[in-house]
Each structure stands twice: as structure tokens, then as C-alpha cells.
N, C-alpha and C. Protein backbone atom coordinates (compact mmCIF):
# COMPACT_ATOMS: atom_id res chain seq x y z
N UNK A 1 -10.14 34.21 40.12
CA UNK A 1 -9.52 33.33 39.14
C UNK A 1 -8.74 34.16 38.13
N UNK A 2 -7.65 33.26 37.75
CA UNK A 2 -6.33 34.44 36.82
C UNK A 2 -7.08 34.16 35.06
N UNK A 3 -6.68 35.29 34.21
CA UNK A 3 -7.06 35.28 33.05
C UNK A 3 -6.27 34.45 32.23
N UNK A 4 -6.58 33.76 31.02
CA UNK A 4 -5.50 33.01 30.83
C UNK A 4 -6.18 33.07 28.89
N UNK A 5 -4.64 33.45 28.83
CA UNK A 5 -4.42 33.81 27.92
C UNK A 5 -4.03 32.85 26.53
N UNK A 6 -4.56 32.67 25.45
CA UNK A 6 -4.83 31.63 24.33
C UNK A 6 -3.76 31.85 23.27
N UNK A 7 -3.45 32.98 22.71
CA UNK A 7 -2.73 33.01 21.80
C UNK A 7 -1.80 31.94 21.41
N UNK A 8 -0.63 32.24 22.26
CA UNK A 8 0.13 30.94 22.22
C UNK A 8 0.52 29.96 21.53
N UNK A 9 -0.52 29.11 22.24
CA UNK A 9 -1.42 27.58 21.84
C UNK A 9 -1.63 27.32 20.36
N UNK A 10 -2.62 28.65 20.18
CA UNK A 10 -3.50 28.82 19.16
C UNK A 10 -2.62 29.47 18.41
N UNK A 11 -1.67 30.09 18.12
CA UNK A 11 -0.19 29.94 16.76
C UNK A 11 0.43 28.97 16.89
N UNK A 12 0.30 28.22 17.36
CA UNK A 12 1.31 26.84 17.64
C UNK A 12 0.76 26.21 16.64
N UNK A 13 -0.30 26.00 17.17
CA UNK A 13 -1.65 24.74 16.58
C UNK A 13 -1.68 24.76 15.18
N UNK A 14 -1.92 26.53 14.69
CA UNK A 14 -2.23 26.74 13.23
C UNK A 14 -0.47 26.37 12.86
N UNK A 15 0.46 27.27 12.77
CA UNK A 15 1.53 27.18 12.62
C UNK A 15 1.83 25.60 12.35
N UNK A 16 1.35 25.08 12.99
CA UNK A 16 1.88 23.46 12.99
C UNK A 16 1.21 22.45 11.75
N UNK A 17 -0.34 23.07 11.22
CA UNK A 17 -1.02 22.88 10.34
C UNK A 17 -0.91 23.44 9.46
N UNK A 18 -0.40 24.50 9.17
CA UNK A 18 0.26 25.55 7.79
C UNK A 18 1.45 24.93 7.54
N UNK A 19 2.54 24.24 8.80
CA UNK A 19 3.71 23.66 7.80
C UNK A 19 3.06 22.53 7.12
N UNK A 20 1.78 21.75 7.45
CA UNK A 20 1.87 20.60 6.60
C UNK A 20 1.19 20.97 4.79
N UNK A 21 0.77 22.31 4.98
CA UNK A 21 0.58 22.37 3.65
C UNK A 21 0.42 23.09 3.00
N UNK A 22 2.58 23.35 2.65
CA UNK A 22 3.42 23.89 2.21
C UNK A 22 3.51 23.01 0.67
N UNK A 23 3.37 24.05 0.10
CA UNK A 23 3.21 23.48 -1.43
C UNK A 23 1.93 23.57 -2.31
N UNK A 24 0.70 23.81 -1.04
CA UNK A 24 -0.31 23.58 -2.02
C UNK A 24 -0.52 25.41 -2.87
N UNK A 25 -1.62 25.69 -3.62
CA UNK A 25 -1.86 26.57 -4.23
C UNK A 25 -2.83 27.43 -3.81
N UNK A 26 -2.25 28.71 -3.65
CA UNK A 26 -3.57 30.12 -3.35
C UNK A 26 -3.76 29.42 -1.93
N UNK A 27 -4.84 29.84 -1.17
CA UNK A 27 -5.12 30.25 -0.04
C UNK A 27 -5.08 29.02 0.87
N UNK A 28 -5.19 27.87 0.36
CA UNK A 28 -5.26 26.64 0.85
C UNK A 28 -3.36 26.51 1.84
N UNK A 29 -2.51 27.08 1.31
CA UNK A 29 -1.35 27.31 2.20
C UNK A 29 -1.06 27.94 2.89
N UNK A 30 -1.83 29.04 3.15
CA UNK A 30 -1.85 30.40 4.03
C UNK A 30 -2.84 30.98 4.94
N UNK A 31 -4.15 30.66 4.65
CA UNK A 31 -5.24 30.51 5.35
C UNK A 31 -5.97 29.64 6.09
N UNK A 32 -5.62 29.78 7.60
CA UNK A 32 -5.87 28.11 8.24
C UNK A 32 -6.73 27.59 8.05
N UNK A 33 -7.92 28.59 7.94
CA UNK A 33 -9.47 27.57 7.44
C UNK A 33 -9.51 26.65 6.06
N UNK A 34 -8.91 27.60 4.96
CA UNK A 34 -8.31 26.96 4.24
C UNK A 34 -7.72 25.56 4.07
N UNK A 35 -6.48 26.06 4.83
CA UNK A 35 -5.86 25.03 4.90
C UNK A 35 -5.82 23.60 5.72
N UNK A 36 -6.91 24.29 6.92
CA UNK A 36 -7.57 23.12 7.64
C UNK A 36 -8.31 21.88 6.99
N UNK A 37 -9.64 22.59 5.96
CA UNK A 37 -10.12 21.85 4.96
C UNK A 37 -9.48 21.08 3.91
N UNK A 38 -8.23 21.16 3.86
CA UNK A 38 -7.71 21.26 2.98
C UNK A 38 -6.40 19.60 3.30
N UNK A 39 -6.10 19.63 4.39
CA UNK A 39 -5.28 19.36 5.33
C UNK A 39 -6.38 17.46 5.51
N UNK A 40 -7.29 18.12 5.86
CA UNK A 40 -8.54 17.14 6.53
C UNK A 40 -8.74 16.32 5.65
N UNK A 41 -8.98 16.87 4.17
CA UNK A 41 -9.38 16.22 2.94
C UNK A 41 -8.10 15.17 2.41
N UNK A 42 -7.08 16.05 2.55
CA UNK A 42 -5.77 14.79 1.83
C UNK A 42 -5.29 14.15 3.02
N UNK A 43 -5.65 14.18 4.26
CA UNK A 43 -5.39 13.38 5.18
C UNK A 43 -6.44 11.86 5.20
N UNK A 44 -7.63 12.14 4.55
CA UNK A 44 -8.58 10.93 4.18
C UNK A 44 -7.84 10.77 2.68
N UNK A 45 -7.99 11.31 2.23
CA UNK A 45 -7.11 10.53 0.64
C UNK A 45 -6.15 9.45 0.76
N UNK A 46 -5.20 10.32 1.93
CA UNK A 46 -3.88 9.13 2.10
C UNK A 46 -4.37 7.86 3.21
N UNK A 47 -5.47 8.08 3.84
CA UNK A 47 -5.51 7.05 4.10
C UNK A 47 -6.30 6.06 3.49
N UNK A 48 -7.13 6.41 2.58
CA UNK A 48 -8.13 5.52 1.60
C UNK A 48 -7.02 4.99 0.65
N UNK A 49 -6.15 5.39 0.06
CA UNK A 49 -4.92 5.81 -0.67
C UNK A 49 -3.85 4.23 -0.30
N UNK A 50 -3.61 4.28 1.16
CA UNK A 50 -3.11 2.77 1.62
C UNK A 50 -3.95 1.96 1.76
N UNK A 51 -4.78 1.73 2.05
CA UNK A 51 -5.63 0.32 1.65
C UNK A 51 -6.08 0.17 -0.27
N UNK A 52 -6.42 1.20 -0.84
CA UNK A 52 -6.43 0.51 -2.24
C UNK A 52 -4.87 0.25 -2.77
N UNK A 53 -3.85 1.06 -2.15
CA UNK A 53 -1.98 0.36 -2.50
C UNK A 53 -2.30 -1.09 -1.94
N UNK A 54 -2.68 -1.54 -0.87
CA UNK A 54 -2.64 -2.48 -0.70
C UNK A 54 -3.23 -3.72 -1.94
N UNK A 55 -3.93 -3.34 -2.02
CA UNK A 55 -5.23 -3.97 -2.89
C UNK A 55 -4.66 -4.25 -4.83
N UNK A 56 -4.28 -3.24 -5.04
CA UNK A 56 -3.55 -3.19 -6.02
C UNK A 56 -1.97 -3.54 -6.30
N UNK A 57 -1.48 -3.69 -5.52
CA UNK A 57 -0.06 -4.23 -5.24
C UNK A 57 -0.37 -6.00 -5.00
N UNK A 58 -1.57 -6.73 -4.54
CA UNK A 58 -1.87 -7.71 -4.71
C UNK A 58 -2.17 -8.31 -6.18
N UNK A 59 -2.87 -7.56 -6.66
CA UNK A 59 -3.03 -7.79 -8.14
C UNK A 59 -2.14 -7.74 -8.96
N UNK A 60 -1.09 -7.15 -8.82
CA UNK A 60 0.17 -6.95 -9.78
C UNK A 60 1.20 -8.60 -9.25
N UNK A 61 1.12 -8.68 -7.75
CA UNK A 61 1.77 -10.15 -6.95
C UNK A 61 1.10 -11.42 -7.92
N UNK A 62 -0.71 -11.03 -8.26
CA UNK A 62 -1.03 -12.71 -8.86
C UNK A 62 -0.72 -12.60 -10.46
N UNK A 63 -0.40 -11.48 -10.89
CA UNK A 63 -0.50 -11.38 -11.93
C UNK A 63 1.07 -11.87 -12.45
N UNK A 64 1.83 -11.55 -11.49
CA UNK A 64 3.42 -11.94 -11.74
C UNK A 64 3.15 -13.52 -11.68
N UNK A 65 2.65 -13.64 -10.40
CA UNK A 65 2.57 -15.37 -10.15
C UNK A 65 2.16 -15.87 -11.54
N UNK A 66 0.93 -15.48 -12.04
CA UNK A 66 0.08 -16.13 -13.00
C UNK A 66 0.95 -16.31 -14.60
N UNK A 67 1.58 -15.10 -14.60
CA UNK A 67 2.57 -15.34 -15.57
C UNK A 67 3.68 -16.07 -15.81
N UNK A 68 4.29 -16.45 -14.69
CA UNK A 68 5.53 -17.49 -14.09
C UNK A 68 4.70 -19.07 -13.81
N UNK A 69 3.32 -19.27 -13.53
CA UNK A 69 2.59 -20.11 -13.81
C UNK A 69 2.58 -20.74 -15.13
N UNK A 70 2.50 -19.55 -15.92
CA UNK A 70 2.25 -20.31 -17.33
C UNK A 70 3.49 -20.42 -18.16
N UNK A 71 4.62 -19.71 -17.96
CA UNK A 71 6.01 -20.48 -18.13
C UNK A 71 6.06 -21.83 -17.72
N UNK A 72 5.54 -22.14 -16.69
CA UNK A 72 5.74 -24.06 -16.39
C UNK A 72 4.60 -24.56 -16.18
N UNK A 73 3.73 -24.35 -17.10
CA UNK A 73 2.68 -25.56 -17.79
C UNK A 73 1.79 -25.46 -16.62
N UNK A 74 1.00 -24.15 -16.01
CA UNK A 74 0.27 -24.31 -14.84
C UNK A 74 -0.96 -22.84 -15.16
N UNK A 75 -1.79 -22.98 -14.55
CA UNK A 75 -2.70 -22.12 -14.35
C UNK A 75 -2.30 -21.11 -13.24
N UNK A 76 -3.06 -20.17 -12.87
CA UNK A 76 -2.20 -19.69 -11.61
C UNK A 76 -3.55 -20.09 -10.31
N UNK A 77 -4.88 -20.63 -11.04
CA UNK A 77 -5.36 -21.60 -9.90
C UNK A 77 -4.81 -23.20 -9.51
N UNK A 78 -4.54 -23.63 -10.59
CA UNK A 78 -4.00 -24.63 -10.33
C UNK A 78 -2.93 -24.47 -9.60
N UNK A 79 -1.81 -23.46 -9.47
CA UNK A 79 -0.44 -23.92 -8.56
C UNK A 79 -0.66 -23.27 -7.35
N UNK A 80 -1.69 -22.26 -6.72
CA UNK A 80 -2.28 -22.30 -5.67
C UNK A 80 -3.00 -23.39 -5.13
N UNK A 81 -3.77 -24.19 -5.74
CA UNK A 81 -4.62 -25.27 -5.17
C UNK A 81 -3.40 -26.29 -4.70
N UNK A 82 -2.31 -26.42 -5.83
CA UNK A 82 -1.68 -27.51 -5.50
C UNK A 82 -0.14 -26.96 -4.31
N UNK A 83 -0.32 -25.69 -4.35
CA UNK A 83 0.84 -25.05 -3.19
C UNK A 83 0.19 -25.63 -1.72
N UNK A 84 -1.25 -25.30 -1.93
CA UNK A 84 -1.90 -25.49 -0.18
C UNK A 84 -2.28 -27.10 -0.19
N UNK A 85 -2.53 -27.78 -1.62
CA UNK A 85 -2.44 -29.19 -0.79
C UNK A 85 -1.20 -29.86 -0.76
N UNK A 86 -0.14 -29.30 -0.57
CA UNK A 86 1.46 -29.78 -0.27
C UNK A 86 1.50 -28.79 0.86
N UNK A 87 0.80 -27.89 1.60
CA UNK A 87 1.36 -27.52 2.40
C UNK A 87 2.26 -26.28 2.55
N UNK A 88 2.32 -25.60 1.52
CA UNK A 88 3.19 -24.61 1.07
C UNK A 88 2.82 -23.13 1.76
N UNK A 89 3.43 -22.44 2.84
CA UNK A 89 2.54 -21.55 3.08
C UNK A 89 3.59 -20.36 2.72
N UNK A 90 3.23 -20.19 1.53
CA UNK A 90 3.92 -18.42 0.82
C UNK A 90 3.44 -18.09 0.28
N UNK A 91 3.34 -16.50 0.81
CA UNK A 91 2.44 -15.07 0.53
C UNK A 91 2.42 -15.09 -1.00
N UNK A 92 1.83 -14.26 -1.73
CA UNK A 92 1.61 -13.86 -2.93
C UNK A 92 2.89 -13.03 -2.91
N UNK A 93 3.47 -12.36 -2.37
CA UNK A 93 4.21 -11.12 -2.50
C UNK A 93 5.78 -12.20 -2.62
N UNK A 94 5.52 -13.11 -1.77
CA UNK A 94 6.72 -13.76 -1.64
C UNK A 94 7.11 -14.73 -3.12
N UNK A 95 5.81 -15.56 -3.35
CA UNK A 95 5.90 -15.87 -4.23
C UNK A 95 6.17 -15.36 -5.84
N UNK A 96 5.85 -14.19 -5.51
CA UNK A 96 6.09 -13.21 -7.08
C UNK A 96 7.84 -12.76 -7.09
N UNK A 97 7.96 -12.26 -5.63
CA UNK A 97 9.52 -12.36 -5.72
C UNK A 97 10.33 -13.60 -6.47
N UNK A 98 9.91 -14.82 -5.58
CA UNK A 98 10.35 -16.17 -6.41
C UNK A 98 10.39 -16.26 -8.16
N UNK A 99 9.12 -15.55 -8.07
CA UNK A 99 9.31 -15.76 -10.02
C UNK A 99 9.89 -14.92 -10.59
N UNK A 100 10.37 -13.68 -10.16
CA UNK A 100 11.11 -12.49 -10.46
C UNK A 100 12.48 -12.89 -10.57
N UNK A 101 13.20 -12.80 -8.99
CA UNK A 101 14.22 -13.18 -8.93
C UNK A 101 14.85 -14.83 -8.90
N UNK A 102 14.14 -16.09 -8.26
CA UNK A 102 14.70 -17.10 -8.70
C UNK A 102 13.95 -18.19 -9.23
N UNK A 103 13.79 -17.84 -10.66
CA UNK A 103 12.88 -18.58 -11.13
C UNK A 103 13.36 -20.37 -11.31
N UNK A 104 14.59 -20.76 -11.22
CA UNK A 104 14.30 -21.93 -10.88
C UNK A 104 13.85 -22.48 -9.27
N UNK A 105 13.56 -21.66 -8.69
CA UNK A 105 13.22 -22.27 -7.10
C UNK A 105 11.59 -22.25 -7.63
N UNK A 106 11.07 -21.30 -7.90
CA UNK A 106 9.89 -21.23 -8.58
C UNK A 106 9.53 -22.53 -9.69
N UNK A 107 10.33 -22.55 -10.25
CA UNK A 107 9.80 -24.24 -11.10
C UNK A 107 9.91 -25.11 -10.23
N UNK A 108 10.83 -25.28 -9.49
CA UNK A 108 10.59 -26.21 -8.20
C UNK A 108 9.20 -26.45 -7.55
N UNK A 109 8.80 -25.07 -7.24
CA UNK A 109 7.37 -25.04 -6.59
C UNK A 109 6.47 -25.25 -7.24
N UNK A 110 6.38 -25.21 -8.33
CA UNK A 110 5.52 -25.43 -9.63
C UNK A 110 5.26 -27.22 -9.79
N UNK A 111 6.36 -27.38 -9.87
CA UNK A 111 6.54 -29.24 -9.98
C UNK A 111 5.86 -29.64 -8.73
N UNK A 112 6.24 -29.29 -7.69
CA UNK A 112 5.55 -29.62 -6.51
C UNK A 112 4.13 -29.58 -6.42
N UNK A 113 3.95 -28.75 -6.81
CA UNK A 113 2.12 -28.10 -7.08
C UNK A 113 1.43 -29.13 -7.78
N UNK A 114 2.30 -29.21 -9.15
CA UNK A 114 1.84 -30.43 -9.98
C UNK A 114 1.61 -32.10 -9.58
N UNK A 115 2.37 -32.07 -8.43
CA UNK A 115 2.34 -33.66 -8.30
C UNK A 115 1.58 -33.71 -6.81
């Protein structure tokens, strides 16, 4: 059987994990163990990182809603309760756009809610 030789691979591999972390400080950019640990750790950050963006980008959506709620005489439970018993099916995200950018389509929906 032929000998087979690793190097290669194994500068590829590191090489390929040292460009991702370019920027950080002292040994954590230059030392693969280092930078492996290092690599591993903000690779769970960013992904814990998008689900609380998620989570928090919702809260800022009811909070717009809730405020454009109380410009037209509404709670921001009340014009949800009364969006889904008319049938209304728009996102929080969509709806905050509405109160952002066209807030009379938004009093529209509001009146609707109300009656």
C-alpha cells in the first residue's frame, strides 16, 4: 500500500479557518487552535445572534403597530383582535410598514378593526 501524504489537506483546512479570523486580536488570528476555538465560539454567537434579531425586530414591529394604534383611538390588542375577526391576514412586519409609510391605509385598517 502507497504512503499518503497529509500536508496538503491539512494547510488548506487551517488556511481556510485563519482567513475567517482575520481581524481578531493576538493569537486567536494566527494560531489555529486558537483560532479554531475561537472561530467555533462566534460561529454559535451568530447563530444564537439570528434568532434573538428575530425576536427583537418583532418587538420593535408591535411596538410601531401599538403606537399607530393609539393615533386612531385603538389599543394595539384591540386592532389585532379586530384585524383577525375581519379576516385580515398581515404580518406584524407588514403592518408596521403600513404605519410608517402609509398611514392613511393604516387608519383604514384601524376603522375596520373597529367595526
Amino acid at each position: 500500500m502507497s504512503r499518503v501524504k497529509r500536508g496538503v489537506m491539512t494547510r488548506k483546512r487551517h488556511k481556510r479557518m485563519l482567513k475567517k479570523t482575520k481581524g481578531y486580536w493576538g493569537q486567536r488570528k494566527n494560531i489555529y487552535r486558537r483560532a479554531h476555538e475561537t472561530i467555533l465560539r462566534a460561529m454559535a454567537y451568530a447563530y444564537k445572534g439570528r434568532k434573538l434579531q428575530k425576536r427583537s425586530m418583532r418587538g420593535l414591529f408591535i411596538i410601531r403597530i401599538s403606537a399607530a394604534a393609539r393615533l386612531n383611538g385603538l389599543s394595539y390588542n384591540e386592532l389585532i383582535h379586530g384585524l383577525k375577526k375581519a379576516n385580515v391576514s398581515l404580518d406584524r412586519k407588514m403592518l408596521s410598514q403600513l404605519a410608517i409609510f402609509e398611514p392613511q391605509a393604516f387608519a383604514q385598517l384601524a376603522q375596520l378593526a373597529q367595526s
